[in-house]
C-alpha atoms as a PDB file:
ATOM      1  CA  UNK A   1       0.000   0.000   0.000  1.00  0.00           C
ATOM      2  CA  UNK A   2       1.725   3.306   1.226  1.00  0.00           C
ATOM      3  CA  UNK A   3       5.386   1.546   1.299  1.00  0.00           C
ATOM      4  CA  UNK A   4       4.730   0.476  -2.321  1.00  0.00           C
ATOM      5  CA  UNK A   5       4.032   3.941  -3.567  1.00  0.00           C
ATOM      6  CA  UNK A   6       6.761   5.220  -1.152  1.00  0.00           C
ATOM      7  CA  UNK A   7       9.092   2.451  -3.744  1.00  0.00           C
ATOM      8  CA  UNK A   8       7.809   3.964  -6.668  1.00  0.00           C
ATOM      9  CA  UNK A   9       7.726   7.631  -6.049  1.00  0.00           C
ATOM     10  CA  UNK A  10       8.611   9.878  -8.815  1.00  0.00           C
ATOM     11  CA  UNK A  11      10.069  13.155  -8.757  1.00  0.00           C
ATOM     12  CA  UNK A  12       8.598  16.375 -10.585  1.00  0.00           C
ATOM     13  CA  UNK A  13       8.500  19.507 -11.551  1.00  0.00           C
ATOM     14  CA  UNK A  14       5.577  21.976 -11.104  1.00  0.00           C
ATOM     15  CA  UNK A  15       4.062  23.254 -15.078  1.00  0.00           C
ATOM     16  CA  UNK A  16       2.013  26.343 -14.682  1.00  0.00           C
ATOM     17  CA  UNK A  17       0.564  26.756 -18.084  1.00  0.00           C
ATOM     18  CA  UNK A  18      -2.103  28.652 -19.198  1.00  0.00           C
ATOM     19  CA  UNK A  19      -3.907  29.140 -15.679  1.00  0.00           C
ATOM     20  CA  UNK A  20      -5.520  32.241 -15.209  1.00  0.00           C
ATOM     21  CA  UNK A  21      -5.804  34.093 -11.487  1.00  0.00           C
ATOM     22  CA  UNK A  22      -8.899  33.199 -10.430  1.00  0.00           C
ATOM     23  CA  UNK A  23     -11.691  35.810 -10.213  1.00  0.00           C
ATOM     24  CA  UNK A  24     -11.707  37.051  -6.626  1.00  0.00           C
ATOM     25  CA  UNK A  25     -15.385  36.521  -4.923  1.00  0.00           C
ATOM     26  CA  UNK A  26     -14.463  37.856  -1.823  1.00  0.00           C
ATOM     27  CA  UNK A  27     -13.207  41.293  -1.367  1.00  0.00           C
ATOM     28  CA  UNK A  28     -12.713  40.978   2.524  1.00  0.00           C
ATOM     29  CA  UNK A  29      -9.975  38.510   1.888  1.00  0.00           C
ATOM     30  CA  UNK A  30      -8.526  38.901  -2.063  1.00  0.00           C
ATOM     31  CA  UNK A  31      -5.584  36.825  -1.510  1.00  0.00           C
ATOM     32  CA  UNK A  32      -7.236  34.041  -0.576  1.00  0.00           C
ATOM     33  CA  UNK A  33      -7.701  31.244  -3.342  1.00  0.00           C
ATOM     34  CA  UNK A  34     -11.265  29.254  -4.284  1.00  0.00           C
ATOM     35  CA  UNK A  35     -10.886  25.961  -2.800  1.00  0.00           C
ATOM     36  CA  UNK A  36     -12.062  24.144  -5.736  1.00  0.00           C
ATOM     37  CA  UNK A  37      -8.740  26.517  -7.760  1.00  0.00           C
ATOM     38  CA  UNK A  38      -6.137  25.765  -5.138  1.00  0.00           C
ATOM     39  CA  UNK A  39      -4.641  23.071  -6.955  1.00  0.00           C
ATOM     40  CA  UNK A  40      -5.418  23.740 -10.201  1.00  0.00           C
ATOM     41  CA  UNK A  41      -1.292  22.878 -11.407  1.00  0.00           C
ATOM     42  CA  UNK A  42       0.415  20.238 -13.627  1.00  0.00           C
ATOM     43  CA  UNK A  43       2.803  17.980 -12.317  1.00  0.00           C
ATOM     44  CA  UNK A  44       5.371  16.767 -14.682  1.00  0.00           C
ATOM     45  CA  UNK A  45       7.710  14.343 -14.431  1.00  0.00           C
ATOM     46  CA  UNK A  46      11.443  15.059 -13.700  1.00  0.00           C
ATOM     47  CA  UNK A  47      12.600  12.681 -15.918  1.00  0.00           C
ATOM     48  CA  UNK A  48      10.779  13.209 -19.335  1.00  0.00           C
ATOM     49  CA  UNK A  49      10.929   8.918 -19.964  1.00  0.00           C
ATOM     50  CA  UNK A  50       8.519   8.788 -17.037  1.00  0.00           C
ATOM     51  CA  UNK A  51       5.223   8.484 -17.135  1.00  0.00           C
ATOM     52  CA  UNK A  52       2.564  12.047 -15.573  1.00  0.00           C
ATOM     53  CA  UNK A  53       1.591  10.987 -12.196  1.00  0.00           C
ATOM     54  CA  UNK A  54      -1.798  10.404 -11.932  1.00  0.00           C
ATOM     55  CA  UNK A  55      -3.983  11.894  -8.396  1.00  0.00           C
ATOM     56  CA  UNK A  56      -3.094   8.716  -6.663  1.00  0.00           C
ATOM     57  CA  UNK A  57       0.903   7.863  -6.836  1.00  0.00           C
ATOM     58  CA  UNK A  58       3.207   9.921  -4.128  1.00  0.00           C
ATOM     59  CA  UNK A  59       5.216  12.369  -6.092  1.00  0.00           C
ATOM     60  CA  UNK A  60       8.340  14.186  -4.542  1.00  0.00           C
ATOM     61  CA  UNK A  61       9.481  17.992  -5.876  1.00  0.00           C
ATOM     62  CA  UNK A  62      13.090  17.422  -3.923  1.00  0.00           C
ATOM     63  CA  UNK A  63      15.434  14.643  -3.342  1.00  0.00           C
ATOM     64  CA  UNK A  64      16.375  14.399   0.582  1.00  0.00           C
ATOM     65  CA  UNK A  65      19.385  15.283   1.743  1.00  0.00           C
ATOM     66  CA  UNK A  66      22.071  12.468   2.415  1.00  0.00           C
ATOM     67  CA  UNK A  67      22.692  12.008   6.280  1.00  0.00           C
ATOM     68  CA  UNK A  68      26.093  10.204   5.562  1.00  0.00           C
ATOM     69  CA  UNK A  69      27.750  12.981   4.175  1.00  0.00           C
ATOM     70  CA  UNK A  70      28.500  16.440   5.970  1.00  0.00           C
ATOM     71  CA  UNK A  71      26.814  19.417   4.905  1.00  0.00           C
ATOM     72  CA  UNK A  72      27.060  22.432   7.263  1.00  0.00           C
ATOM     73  CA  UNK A  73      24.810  24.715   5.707  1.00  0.00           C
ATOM     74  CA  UNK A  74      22.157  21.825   6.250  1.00  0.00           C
ATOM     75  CA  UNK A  75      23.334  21.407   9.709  1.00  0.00           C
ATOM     76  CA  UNK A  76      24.142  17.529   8.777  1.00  0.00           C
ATOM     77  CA  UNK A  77      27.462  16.411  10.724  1.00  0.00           C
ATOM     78  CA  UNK A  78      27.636  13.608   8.691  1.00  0.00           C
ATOM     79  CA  UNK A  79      28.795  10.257   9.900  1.00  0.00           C
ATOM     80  CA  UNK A  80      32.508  10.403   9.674  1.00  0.00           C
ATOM     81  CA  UNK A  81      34.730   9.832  12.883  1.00  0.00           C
ATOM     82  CA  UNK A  82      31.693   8.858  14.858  1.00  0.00           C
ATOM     83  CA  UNK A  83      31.496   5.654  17.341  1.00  0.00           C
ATOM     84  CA  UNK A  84      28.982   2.626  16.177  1.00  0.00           C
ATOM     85  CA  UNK A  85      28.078  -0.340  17.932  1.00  0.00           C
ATOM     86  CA  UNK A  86      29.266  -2.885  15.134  1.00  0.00           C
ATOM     87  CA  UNK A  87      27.012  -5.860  17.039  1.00  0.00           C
ATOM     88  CA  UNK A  88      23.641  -3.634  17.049  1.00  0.00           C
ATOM     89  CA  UNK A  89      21.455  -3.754  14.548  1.00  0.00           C
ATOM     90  CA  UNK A  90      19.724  -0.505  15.134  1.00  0.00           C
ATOM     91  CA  UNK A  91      20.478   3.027  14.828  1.00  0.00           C
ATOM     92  CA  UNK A  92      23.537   3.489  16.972  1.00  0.00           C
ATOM     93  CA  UNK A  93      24.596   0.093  14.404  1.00  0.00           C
ATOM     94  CA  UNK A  94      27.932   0.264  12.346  1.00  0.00           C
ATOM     95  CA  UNK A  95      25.980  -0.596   9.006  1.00  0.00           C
ATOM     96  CA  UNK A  96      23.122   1.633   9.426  1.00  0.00           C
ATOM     97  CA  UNK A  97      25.081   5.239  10.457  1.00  0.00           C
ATOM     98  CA  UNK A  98      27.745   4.443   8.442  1.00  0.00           C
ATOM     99  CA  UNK A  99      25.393   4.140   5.169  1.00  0.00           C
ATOM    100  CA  UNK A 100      26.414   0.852   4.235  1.00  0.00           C
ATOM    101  CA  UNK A 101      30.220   2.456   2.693  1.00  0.00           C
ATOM    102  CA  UNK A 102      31.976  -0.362   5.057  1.00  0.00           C
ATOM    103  CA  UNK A 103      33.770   0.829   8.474  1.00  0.00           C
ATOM    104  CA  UNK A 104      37.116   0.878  10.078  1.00  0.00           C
ATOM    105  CA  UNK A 105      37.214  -0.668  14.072  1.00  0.00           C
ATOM    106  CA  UNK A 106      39.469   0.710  16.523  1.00  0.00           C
ATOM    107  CA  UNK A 107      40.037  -1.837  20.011  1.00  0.00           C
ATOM    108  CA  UNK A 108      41.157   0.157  22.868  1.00  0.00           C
ATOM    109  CA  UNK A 109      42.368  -1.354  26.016  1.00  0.00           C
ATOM    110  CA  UNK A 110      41.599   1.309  29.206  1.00  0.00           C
ATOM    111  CA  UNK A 111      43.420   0.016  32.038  1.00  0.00           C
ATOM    112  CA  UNK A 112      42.152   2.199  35.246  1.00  0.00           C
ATOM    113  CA  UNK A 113      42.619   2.108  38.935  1.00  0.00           C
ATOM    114  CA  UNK A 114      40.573  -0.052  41.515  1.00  0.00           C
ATOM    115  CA  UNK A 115      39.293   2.097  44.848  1.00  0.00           C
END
């Protein structure tokens, strides 16, 4: 269902063509848009060998940014030089933070003090 159109998502571009403003019916509030004319736009497809997405398949304007690499105007740290559990299998996991590019483990031995 949703994780099968989440699979085949497409991305696109929005096609303004030939719409007119709609006539204003209420003066109180003129920048306010007929329901019915809100979404009177075209999607096309990014990729012009696609296929127009119909009014039922998830569509996407922007690609996400990638978590794995650093990107400070994003505020992303990245993943580099950070310390994974390389037996979990969740989000502090080695193969899930570090975006499946492979990993490099470090065994330190702390030797400390009894009371």
């Amino acid at each position: 269902a949703l994780k099968d159109r989440f699979d085949g998502a497409s991305r696109v571009m929005v096609h303004n063509t030939d719409l007119e403003t709609p006539t204003q019916r209420n003066e109180a509030a003129p920048h306010r848009v007929p329901r019915r004319d809100r979404y009177r736009f075209q999607l096309r497809p990014n990729n012009p060998d696609h296929k127009t997405p119909g009014s039922k398949d998830l569509v996407y304007l922007e690609s996400s940014p990638g978590f794995c690499e650093k990107n400070p105007r994003l505020g992303i740290p990245g993943t580099h030089g950070r310390a994974c559990n390389d037996t979990s299998i969740g989000v502090d996991g080695c193969d899930l933070m570090c975006c499946g590019r492979g990993y490099r483990t470090e065994t330190m031995f702390v030797k400390e003090r009894c009371n």
